[in-house]
C-alpha atoms as a PDB file:
ATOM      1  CA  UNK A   1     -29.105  16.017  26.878  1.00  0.00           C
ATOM      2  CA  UNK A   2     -28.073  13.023  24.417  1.00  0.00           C
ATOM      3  CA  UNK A   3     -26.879  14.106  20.933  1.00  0.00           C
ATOM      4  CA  UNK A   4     -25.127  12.788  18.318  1.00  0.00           C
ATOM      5  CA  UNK A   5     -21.019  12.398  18.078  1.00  0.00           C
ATOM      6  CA  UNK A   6     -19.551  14.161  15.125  1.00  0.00           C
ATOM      7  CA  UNK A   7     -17.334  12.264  12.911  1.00  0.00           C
ATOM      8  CA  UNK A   8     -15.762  13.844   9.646  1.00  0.00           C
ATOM      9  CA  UNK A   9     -16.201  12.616   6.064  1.00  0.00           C
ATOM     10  CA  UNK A  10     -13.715  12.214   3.726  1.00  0.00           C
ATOM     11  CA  UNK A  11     -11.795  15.768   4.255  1.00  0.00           C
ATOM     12  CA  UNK A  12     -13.817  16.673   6.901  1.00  0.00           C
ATOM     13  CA  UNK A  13     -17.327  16.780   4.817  1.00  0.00           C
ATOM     14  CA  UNK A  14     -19.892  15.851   7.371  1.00  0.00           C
ATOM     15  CA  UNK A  15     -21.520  12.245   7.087  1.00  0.00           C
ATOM     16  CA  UNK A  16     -24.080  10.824   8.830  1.00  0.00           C
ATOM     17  CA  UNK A  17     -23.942  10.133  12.163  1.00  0.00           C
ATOM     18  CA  UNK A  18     -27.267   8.071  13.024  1.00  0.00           C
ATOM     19  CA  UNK A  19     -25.025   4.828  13.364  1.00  0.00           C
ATOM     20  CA  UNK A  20     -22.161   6.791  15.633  1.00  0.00           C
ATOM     21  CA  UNK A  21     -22.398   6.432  19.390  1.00  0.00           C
ATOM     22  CA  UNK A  22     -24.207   9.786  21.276  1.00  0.00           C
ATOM     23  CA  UNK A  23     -22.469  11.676  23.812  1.00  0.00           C
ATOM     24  CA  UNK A  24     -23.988  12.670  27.002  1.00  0.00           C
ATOM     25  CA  UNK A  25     -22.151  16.007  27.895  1.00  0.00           C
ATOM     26  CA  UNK A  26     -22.086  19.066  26.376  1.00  0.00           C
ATOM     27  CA  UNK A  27     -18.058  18.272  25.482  1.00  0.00           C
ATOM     28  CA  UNK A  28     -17.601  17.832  21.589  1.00  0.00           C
ATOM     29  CA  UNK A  29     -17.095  13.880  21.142  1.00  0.00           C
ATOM     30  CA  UNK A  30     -15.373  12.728  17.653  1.00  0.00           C
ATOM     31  CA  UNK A  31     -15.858   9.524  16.312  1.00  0.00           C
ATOM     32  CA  UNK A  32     -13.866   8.123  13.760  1.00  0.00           C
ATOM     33  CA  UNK A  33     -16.033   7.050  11.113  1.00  0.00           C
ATOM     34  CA  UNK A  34     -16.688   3.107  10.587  1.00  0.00           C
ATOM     35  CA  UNK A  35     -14.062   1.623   7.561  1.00  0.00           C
ATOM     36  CA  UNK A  36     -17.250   1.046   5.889  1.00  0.00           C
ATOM     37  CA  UNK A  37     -18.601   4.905   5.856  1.00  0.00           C
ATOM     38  CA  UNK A  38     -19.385   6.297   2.678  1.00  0.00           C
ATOM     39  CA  UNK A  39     -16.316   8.940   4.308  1.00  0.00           C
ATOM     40  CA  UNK A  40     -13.537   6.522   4.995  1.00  0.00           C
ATOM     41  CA  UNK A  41     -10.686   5.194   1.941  1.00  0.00           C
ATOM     42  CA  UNK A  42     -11.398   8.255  -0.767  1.00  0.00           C
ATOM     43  CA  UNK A  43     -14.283   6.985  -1.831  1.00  0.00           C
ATOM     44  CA  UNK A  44     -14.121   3.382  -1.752  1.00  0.00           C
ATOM     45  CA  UNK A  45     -11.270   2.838  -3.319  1.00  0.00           C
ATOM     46  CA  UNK A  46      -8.906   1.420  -0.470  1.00  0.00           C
ATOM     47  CA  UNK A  47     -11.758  -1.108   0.576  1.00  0.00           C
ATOM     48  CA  UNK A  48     -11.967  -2.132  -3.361  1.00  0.00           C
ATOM     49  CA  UNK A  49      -7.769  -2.240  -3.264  1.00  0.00           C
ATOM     50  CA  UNK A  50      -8.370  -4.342  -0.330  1.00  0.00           C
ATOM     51  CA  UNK A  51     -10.905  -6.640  -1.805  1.00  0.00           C
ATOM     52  CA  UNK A  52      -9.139  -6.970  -5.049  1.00  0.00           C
ATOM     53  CA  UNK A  53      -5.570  -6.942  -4.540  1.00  0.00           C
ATOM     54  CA  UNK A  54      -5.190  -8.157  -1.021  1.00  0.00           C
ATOM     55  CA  UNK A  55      -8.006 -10.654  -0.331  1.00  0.00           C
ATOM     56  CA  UNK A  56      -6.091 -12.809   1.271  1.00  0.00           C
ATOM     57  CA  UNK A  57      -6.130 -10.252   4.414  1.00  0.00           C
ATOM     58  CA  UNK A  58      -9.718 -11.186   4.830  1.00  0.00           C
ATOM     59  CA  UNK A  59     -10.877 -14.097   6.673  1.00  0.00           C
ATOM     60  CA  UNK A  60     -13.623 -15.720   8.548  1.00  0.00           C
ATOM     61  CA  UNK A  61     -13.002 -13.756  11.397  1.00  0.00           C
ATOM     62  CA  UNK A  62     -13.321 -10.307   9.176  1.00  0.00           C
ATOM     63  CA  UNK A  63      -9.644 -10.136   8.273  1.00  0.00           C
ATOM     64  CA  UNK A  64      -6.309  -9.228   9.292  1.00  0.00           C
ATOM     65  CA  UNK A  65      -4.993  -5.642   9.863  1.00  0.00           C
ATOM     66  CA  UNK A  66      -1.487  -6.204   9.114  1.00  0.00           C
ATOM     67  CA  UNK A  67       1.095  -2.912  10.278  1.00  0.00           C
ATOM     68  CA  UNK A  68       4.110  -5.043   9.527  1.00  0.00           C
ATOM     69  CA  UNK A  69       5.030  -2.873   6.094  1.00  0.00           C
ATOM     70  CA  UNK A  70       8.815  -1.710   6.639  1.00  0.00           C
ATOM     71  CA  UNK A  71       9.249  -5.660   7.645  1.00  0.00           C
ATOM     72  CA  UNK A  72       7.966  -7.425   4.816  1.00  0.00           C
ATOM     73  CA  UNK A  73       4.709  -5.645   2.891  1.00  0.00           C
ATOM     74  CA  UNK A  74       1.881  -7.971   1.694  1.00  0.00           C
ATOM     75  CA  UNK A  75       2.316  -8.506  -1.640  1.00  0.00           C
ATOM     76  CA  UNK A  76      -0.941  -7.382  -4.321  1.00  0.00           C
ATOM     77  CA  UNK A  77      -2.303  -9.752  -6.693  1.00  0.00           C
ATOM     78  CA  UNK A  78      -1.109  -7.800  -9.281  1.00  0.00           C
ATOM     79  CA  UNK A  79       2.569  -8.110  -8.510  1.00  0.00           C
ATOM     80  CA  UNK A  80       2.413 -11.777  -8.118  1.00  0.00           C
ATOM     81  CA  UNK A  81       0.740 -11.839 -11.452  1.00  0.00           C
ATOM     82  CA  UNK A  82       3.035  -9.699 -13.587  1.00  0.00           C
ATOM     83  CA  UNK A  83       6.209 -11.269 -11.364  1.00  0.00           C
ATOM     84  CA  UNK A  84       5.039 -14.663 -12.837  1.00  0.00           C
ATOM     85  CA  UNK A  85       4.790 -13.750 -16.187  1.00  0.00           C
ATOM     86  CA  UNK A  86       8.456 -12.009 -15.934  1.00  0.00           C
ATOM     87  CA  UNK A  87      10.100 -14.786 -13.854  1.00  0.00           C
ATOM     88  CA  UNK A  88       8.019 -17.200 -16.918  1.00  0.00           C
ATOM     89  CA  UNK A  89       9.535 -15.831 -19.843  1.00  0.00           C
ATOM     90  CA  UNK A  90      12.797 -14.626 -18.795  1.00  0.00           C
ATOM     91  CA  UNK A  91      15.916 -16.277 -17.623  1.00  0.00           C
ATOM     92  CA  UNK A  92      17.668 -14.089 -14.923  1.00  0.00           C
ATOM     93  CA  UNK A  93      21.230 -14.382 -13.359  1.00  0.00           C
ATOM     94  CA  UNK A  94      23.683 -13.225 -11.229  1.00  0.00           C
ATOM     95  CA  UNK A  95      23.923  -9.773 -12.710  1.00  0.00           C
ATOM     96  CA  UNK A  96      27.665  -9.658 -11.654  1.00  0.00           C
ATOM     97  CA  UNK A  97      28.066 -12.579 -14.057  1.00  0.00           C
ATOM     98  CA  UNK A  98      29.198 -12.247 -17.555  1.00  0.00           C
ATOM     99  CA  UNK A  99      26.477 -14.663 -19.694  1.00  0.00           C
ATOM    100  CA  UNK A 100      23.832 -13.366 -21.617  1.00  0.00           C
ATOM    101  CA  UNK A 101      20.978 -14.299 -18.578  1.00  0.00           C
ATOM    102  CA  UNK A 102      23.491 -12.241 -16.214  1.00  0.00           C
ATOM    103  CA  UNK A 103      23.236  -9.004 -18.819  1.00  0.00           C
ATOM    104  CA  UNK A 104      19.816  -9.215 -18.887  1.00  0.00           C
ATOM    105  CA  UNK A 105      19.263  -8.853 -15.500  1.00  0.00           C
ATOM    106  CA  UNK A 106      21.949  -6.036 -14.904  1.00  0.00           C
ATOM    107  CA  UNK A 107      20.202  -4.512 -16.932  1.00  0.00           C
ATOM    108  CA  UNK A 108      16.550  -4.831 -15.016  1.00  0.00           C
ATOM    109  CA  UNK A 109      18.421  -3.642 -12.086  1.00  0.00           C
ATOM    110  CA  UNK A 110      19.563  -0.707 -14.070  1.00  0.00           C
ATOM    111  CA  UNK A 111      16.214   0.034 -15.390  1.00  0.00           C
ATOM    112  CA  UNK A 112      15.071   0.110 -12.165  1.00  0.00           C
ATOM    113  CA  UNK A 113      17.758   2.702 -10.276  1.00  0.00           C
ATOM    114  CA  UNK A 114      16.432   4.768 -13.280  1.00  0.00           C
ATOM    115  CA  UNK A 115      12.995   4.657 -12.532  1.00  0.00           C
ATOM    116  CA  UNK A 116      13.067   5.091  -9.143  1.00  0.00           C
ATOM    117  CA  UNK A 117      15.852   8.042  -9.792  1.00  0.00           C
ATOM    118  CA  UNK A 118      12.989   9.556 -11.813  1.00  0.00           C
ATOM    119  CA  UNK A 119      10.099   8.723  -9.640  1.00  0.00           C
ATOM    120  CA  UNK A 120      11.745  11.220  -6.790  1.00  0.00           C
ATOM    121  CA  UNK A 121      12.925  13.541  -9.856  1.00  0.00           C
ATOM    122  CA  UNK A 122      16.368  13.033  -8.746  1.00  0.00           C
ATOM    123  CA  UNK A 123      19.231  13.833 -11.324  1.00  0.00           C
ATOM    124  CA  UNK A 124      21.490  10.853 -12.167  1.00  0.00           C
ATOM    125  CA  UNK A 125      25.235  11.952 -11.058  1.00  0.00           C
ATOM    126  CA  UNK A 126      23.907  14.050  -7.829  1.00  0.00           C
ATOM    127  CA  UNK A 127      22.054  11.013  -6.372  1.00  0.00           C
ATOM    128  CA  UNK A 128      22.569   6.682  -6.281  1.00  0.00           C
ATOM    129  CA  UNK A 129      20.400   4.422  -5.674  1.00  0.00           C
ATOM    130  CA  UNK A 130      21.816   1.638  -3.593  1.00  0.00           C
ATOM    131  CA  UNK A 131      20.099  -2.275  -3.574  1.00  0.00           C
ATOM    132  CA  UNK A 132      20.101  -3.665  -0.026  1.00  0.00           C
ATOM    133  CA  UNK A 133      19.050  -7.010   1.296  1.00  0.00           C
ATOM    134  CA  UNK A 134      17.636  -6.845   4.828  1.00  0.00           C
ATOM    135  CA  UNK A 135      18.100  -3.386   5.594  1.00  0.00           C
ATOM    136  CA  UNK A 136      14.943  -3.345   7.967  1.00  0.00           C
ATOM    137  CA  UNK A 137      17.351  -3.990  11.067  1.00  0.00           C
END
């Protein structure tokens, strides 16, 4: 006898299954619910981070599922905004340099070793955080 495939909702809640495929034996068959299930992305919020910071994934053929992250990540809308309003009003240097647009960006890159130090609650002195430029191999 036909019956309905069970597919999870978000943390394993049941959802509906009257779009999901049947199975035909009496073997359990799991379905991984559609992106667009009212299960899938923590309650819409992934498909609205897709929509509004990464719309130019989506396309006339439904969009692009780009897996290319450790190479080079797509970039939100956000961070292109807030990079252009930085990169707008501030003149960065060399931060090895010794002028005053040099010191000013030694000291972003200082202000950021210290963020990420206490992002990952890591004590300054027991750990370093090391810059690299095309480290992905």
């Amino acid at each position: 006898t036909d019956r309905p495939a069970t597919s999870g909702g978000e943390c394993g809640s049941p959802s509906s299954s009257a779009d999901q495929p049947t199975a035909s034996s009496g073997d359990d068959v799991h379905v991984v619910p559609p992106m667009t299930s009212a299960g899938y992305g923590y309650g819409g919020r992934i498909d609205a981070m897709r929509r509004d910071e990464f719309s130019r994934l989506e396309g006339a053929d439904g969009g692009v599922a780009y897996v290319d992250h450790a190479g080079a990540p797509p970039y939100s809308e956000t961070l292109v905004r807030e990079c252009m309003t930085a990169l707008t009003a501030t003149l960065l240097g060399n931060p090895h340099s010794t002028h005053d647009a040099a010191a000013a960006t030694a000291g972003a890159v200082e202000a950021a070793r210290g963020a990420t130090l206490e992002h990952f609650n890591a004590p300054l002195g027991e750990f370093e955080v090391v810059f690299t430029s095309g480290a992905t191999g």
